[in-house]
PDB file of N, CA and C in Angstrom:
ATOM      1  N   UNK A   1       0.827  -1.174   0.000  1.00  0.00           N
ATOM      2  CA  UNK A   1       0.000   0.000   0.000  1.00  0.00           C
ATOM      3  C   UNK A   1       0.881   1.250   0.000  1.00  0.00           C
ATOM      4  N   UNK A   2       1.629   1.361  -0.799  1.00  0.00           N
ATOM      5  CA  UNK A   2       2.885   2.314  -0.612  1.00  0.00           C
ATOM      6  C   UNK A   2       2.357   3.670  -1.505  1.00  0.00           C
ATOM      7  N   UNK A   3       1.061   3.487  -2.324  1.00  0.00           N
ATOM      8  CA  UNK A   3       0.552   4.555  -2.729  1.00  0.00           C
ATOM      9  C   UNK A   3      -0.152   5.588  -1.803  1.00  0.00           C
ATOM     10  N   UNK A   4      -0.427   5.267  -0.840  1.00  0.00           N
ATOM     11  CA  UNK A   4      -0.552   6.455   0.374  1.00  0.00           C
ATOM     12  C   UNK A   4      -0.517   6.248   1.655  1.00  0.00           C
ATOM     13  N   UNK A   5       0.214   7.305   1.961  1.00  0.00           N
ATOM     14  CA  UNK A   5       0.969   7.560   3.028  1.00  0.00           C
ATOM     15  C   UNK A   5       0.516   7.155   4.363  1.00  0.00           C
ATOM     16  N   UNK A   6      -0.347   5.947   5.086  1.00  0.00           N
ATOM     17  CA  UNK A   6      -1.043   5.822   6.009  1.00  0.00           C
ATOM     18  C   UNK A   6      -0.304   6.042   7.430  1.00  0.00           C
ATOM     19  N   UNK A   7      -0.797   7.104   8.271  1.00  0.00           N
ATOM     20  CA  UNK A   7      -0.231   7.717   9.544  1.00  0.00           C
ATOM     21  C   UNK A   7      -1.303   6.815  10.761  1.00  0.00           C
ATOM     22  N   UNK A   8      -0.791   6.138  11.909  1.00  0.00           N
ATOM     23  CA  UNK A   8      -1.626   6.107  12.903  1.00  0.00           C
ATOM     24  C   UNK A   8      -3.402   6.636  12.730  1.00  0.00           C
ATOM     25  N   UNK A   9      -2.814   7.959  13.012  1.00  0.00           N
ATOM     26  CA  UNK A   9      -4.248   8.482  13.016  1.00  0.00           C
ATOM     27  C   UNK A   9      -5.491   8.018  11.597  1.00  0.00           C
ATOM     28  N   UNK A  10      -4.960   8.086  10.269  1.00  0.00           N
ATOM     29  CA  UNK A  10      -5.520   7.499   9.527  1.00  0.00           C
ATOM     30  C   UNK A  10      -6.172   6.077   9.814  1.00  0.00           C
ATOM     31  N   UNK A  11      -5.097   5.172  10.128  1.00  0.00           N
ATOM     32  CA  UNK A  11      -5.439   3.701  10.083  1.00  0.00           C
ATOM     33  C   UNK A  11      -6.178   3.773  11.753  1.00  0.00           C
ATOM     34  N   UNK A  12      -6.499   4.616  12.469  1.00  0.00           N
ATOM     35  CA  UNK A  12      -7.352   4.442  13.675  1.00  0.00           C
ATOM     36  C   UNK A  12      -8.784   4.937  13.369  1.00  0.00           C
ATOM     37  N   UNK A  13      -8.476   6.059  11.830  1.00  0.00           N
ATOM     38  CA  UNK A  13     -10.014   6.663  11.825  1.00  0.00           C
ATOM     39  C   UNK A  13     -10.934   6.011  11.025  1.00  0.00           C
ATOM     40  N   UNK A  14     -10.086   4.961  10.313  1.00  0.00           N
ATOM     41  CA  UNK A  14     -11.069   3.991   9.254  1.00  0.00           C
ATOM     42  C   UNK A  14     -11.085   2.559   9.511  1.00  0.00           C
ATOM     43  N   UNK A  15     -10.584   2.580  10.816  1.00  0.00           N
ATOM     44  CA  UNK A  15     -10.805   1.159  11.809  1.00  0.00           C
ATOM     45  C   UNK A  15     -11.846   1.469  12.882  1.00  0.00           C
ATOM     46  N   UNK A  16     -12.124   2.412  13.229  1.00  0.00           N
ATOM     47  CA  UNK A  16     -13.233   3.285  13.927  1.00  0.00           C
ATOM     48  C   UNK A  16     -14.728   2.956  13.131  1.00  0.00           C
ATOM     49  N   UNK A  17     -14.289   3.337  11.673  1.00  0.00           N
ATOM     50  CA  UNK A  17     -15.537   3.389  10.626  1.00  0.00           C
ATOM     51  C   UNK A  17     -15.988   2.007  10.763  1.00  0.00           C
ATOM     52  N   UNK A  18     -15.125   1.301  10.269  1.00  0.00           N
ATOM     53  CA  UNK A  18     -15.456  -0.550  10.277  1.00  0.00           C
ATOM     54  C   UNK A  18     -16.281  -0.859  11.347  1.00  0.00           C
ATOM     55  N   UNK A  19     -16.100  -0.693  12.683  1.00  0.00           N
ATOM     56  CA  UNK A  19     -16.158  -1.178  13.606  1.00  0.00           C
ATOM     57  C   UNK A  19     -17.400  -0.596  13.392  1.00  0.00           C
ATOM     58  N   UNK A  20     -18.379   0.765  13.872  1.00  0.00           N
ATOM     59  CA  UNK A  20     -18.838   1.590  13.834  1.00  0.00           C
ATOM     60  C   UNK A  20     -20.106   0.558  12.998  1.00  0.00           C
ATOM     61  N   UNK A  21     -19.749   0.559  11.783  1.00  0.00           N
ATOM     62  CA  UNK A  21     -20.822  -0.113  10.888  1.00  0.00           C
ATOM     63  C   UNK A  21     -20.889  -1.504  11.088  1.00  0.00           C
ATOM     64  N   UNK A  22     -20.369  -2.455  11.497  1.00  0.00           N
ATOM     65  CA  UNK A  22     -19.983  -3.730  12.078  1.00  0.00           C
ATOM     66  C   UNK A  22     -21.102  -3.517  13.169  1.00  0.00           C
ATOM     67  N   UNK A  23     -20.681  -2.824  13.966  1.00  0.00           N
ATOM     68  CA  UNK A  23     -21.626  -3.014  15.118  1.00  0.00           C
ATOM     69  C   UNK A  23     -23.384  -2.066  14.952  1.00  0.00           C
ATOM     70  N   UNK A  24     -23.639  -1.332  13.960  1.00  0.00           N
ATOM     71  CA  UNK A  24     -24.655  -0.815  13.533  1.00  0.00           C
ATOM     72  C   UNK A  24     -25.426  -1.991  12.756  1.00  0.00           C
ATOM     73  N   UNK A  25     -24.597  -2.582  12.486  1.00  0.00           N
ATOM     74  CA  UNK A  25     -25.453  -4.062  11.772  1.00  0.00           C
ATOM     75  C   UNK A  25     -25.972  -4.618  12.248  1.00  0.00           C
ATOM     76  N   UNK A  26     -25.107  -5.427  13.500  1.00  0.00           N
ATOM     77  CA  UNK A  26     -25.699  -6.138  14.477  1.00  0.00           C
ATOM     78  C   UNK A  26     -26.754  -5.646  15.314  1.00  0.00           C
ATOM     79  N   UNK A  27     -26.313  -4.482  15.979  1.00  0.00           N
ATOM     80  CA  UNK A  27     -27.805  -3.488  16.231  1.00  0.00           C
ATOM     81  C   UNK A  27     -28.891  -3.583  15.479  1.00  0.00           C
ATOM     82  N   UNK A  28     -28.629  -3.516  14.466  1.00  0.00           N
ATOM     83  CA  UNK A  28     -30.040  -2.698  13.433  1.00  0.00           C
ATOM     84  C   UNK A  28     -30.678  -4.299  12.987  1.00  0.00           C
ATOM     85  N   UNK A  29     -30.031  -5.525  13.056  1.00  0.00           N
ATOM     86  CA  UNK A  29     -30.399  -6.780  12.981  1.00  0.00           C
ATOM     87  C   UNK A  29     -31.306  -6.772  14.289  1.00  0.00           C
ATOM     88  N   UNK A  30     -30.915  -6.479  15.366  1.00  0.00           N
ATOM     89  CA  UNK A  30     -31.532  -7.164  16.814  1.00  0.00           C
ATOM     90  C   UNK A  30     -32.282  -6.140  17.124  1.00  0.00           C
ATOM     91  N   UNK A  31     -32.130  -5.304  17.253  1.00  0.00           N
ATOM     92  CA  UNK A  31     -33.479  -4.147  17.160  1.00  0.00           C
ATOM     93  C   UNK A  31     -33.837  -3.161  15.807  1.00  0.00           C
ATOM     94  N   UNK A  32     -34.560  -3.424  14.812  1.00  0.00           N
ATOM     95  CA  UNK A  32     -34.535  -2.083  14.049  1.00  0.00           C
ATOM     96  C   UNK A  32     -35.431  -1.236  14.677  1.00  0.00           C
ATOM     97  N   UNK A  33     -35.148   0.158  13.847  1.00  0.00           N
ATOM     98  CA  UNK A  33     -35.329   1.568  14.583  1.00  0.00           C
ATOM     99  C   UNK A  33     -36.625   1.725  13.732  1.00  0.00           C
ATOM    100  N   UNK A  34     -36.663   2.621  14.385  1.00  0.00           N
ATOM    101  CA  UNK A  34     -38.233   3.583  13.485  1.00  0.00           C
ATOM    102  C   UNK A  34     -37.752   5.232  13.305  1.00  0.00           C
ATOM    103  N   UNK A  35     -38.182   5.867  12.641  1.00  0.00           N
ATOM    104  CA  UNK A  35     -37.553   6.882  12.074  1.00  0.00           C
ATOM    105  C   UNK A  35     -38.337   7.996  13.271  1.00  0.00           C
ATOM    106  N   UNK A  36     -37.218   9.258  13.707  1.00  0.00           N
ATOM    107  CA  UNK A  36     -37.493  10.058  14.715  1.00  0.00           C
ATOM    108  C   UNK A  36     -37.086  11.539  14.314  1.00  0.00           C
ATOM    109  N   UNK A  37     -37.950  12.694  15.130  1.00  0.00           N
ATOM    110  CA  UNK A  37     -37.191  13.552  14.521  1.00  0.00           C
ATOM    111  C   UNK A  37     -36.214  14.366  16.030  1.00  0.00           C
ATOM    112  N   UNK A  38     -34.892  14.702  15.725  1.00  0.00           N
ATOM    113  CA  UNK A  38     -34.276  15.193  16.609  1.00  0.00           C
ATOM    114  C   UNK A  38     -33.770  16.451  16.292  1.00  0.00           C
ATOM    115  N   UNK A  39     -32.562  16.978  16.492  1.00  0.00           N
ATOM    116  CA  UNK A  39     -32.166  18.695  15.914  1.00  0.00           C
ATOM    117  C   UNK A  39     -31.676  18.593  14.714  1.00  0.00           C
ATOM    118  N   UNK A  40     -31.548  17.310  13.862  1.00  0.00           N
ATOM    119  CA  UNK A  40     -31.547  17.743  12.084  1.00  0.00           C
ATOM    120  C   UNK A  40     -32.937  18.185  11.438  1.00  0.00           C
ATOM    121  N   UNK A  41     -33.058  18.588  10.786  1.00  0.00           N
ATOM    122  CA  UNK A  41     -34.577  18.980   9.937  1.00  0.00           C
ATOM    123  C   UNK A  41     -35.067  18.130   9.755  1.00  0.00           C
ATOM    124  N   UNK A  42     -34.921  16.623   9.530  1.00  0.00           N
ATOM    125  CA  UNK A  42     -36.079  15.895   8.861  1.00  0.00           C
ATOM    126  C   UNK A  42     -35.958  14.627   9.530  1.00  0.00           C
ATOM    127  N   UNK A  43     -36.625  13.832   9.288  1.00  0.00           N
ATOM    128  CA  UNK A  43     -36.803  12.649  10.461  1.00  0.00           C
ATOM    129  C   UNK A  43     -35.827  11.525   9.641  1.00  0.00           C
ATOM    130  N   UNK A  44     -35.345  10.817  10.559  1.00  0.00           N
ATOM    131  CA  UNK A  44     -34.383   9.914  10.661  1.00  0.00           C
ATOM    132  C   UNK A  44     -33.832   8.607  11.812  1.00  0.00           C
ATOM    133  N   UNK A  45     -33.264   7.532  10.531  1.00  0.00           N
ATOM    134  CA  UNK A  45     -32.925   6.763  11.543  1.00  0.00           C
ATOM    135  C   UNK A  45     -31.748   6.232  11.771  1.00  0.00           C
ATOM    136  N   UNK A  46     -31.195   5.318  12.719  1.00  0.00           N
ATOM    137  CA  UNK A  46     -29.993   5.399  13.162  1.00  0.00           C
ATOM    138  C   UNK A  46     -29.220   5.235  12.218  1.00  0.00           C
ATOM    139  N   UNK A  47     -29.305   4.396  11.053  1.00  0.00           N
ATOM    140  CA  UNK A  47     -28.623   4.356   9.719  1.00  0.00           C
ATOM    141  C   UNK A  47     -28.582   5.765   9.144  1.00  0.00           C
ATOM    142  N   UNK A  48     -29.442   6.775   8.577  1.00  0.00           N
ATOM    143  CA  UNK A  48     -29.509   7.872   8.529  1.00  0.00           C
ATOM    144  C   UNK A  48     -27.968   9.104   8.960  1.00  0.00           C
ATOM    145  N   UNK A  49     -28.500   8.601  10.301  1.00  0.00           N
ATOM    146  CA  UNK A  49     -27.898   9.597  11.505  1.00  0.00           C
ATOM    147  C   UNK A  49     -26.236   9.017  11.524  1.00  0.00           C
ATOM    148  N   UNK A  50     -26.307   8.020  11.242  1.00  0.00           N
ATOM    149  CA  UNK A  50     -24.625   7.405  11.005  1.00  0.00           C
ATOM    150  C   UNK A  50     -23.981   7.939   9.937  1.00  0.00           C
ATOM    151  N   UNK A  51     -24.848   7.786   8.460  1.00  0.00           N
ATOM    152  CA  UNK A  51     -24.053   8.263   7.429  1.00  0.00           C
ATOM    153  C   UNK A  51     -24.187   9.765   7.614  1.00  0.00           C
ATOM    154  N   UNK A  52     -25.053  10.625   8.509  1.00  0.00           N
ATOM    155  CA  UNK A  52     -24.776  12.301   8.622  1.00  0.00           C
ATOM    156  C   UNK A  52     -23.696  12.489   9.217  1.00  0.00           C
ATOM    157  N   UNK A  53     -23.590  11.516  10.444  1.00  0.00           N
ATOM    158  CA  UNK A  53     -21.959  11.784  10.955  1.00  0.00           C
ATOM    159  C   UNK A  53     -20.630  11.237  10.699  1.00  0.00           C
ATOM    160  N   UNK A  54     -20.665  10.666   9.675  1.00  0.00           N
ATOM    161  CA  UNK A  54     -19.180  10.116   9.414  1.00  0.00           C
ATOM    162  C   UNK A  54     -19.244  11.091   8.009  1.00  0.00           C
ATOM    163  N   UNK A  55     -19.898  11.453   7.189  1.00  0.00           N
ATOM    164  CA  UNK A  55     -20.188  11.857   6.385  1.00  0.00           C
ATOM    165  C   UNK A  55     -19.653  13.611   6.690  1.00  0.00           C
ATOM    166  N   UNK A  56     -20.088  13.692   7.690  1.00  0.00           N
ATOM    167  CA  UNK A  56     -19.662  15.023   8.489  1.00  0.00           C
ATOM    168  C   UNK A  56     -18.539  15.166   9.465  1.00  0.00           C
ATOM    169  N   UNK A  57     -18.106  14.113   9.757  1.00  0.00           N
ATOM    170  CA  UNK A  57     -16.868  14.213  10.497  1.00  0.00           C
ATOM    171  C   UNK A  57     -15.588  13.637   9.488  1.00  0.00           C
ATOM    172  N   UNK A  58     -16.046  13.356   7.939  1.00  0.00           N
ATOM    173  CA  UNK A  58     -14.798  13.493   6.866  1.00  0.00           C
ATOM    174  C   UNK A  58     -14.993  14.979   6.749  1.00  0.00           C
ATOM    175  N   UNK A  59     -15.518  15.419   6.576  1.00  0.00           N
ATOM    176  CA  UNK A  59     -15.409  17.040   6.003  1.00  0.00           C
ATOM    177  C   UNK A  59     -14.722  17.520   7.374  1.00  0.00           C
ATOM    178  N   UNK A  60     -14.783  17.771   9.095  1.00  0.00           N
ATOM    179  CA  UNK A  60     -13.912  17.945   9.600  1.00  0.00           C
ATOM    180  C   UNK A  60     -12.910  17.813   9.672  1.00  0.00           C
ATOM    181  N   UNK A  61     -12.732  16.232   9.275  1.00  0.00           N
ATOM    182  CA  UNK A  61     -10.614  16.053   9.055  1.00  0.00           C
ATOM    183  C   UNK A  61     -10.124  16.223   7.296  1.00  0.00           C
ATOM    184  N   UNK A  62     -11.356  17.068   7.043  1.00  0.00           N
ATOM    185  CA  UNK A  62     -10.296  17.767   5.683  1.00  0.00           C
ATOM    186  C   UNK A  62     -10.770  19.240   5.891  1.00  0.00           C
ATOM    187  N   UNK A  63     -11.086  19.669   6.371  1.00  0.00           N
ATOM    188  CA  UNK A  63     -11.162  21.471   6.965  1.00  0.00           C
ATOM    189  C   UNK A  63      -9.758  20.929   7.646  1.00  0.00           C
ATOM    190  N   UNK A  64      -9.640  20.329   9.060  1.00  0.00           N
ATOM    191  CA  UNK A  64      -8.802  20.306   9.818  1.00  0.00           C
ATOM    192  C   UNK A  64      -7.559  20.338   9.628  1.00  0.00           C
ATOM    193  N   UNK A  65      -7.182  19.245   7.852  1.00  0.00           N
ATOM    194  CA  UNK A  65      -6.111  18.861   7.779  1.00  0.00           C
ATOM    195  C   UNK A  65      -5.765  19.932   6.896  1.00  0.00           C
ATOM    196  N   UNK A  66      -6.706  20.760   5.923  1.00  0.00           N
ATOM    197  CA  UNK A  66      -6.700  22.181   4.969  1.00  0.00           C
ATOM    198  C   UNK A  66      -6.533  23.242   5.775  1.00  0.00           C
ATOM    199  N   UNK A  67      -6.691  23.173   7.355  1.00  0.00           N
ATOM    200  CA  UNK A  67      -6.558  24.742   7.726  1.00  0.00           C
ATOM    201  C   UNK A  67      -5.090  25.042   9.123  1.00  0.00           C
ATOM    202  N   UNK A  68      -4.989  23.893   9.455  1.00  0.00           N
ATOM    203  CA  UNK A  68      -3.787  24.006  10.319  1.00  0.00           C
ATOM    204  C   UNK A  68      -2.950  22.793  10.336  1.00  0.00           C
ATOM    205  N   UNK A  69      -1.845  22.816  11.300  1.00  0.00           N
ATOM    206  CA  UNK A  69      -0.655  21.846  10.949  1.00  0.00           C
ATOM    207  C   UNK A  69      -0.284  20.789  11.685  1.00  0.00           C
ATOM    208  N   UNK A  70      -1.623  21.156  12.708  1.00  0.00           N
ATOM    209  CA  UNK A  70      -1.669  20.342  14.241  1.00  0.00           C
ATOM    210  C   UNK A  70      -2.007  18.366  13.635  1.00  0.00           C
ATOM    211  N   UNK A  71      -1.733  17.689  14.890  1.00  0.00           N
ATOM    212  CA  UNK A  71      -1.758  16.454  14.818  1.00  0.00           C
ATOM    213  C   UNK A  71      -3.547  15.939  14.476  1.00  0.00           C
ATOM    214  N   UNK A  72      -3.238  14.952  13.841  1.00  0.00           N
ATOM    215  CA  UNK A  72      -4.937  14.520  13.456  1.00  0.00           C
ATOM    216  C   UNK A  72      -5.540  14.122  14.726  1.00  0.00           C
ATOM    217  N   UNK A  73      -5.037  13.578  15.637  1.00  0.00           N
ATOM    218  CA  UNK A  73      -5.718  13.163  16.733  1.00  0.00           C
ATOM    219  C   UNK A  73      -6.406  14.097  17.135  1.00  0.00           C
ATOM    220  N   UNK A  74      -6.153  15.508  17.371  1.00  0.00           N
ATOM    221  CA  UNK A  74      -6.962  16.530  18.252  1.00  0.00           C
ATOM    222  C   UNK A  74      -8.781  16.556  16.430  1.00  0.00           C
ATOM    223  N   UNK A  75      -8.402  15.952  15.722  1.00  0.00           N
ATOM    224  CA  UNK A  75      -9.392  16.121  14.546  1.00  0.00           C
ATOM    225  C   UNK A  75     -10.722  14.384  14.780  1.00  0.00           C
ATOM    226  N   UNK A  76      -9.846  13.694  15.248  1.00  0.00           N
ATOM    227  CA  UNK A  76     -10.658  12.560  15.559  1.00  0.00           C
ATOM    228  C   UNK A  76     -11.260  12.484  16.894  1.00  0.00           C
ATOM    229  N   UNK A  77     -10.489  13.148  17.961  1.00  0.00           N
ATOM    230  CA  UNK A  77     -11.350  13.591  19.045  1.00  0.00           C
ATOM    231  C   UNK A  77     -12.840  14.228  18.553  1.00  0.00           C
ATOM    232  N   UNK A  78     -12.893  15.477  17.962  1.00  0.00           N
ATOM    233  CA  UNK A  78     -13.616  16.603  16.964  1.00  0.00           C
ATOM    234  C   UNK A  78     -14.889  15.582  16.870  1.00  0.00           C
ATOM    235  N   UNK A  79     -14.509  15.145  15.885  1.00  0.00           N
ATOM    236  CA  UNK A  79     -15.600  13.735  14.811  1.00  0.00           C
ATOM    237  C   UNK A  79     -16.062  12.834  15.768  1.00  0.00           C
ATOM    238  N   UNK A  80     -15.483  12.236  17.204  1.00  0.00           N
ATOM    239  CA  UNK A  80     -15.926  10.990  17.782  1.00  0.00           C
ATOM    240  C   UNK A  80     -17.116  12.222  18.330  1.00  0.00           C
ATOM    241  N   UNK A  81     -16.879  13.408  19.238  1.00  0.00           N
ATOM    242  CA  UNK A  81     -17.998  13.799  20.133  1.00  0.00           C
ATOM    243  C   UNK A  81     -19.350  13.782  18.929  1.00  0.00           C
ATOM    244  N   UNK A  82     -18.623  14.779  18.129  1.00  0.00           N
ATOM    245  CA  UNK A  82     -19.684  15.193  16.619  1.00  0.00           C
ATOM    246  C   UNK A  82     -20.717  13.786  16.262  1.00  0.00           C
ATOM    247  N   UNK A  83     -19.882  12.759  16.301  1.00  0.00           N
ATOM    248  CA  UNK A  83     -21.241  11.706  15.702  1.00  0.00           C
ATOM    249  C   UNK A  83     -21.602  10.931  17.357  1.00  0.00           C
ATOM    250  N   UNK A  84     -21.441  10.729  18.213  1.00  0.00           N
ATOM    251  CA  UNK A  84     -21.685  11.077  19.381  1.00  0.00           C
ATOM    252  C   UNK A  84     -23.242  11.236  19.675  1.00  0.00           C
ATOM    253  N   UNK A  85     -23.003  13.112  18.801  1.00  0.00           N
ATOM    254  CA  UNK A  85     -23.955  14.094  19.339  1.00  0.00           C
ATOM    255  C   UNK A  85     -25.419  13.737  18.423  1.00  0.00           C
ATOM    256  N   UNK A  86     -24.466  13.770  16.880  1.00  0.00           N
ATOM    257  CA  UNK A  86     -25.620  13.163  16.064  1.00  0.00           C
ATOM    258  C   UNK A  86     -26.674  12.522  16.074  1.00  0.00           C
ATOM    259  N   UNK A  87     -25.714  10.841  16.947  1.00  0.00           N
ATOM    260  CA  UNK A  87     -26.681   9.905  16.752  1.00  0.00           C
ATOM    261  C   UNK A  87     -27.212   9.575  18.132  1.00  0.00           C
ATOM    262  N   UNK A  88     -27.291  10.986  18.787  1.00  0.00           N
ATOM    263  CA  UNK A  88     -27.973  10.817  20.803  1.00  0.00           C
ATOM    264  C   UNK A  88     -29.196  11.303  20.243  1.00  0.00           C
ATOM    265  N   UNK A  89     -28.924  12.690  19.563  1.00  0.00           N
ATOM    266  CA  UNK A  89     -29.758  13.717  19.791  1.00  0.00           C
ATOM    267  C   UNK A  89     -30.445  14.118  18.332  1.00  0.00           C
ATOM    268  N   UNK A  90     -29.420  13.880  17.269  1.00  0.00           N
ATOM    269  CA  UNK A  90     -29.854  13.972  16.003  1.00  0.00           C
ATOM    270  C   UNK A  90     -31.199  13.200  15.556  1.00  0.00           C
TER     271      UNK A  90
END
């Protein structure tokens, strides 16, 4: 894989993702959801609310990694509360 450059933080934020949807499976197998509405505009469900926040916490670690020089970790902290918040309250 020598075509890009994989840092820690990379290979922790798309082992995060795996897991993340791995275990949204098994969830969404043993209980499915019913669609709710929370502080996004339109009603949604936990599948929904997953792809708003990973979906939204890539666009944070490319603002993050486009606007300063700091370590990605303080950017995956960012994204874990962010989908977190999404999928409590979203």
């Amino acid at each position: 894989m020598s075509w890009m450059a994989w840092t820690l933080p990379t290979a922790v934020f798309f082992s995060v993702i795996a897991a993340i949807l791995v275990c949204m499976t098994v969830f969404e197998l043993r209980s499915p959801c019913v669609e709710r509405k929370g502080f996004l505009p339109i009603e949604t469900t936990r599948g929904d609310r997953l792809f708003i926040g990973l979906l939204t916490s890539a666009y944070i670690h490319l603002m993050y990694v486009g606007l300063t020089d700091m370590t990605l970790w303080i950017a995956l902290g960012i994204s874990c509360v962010w989908l977190f918040i999404v999928m409590r309250w979203g």
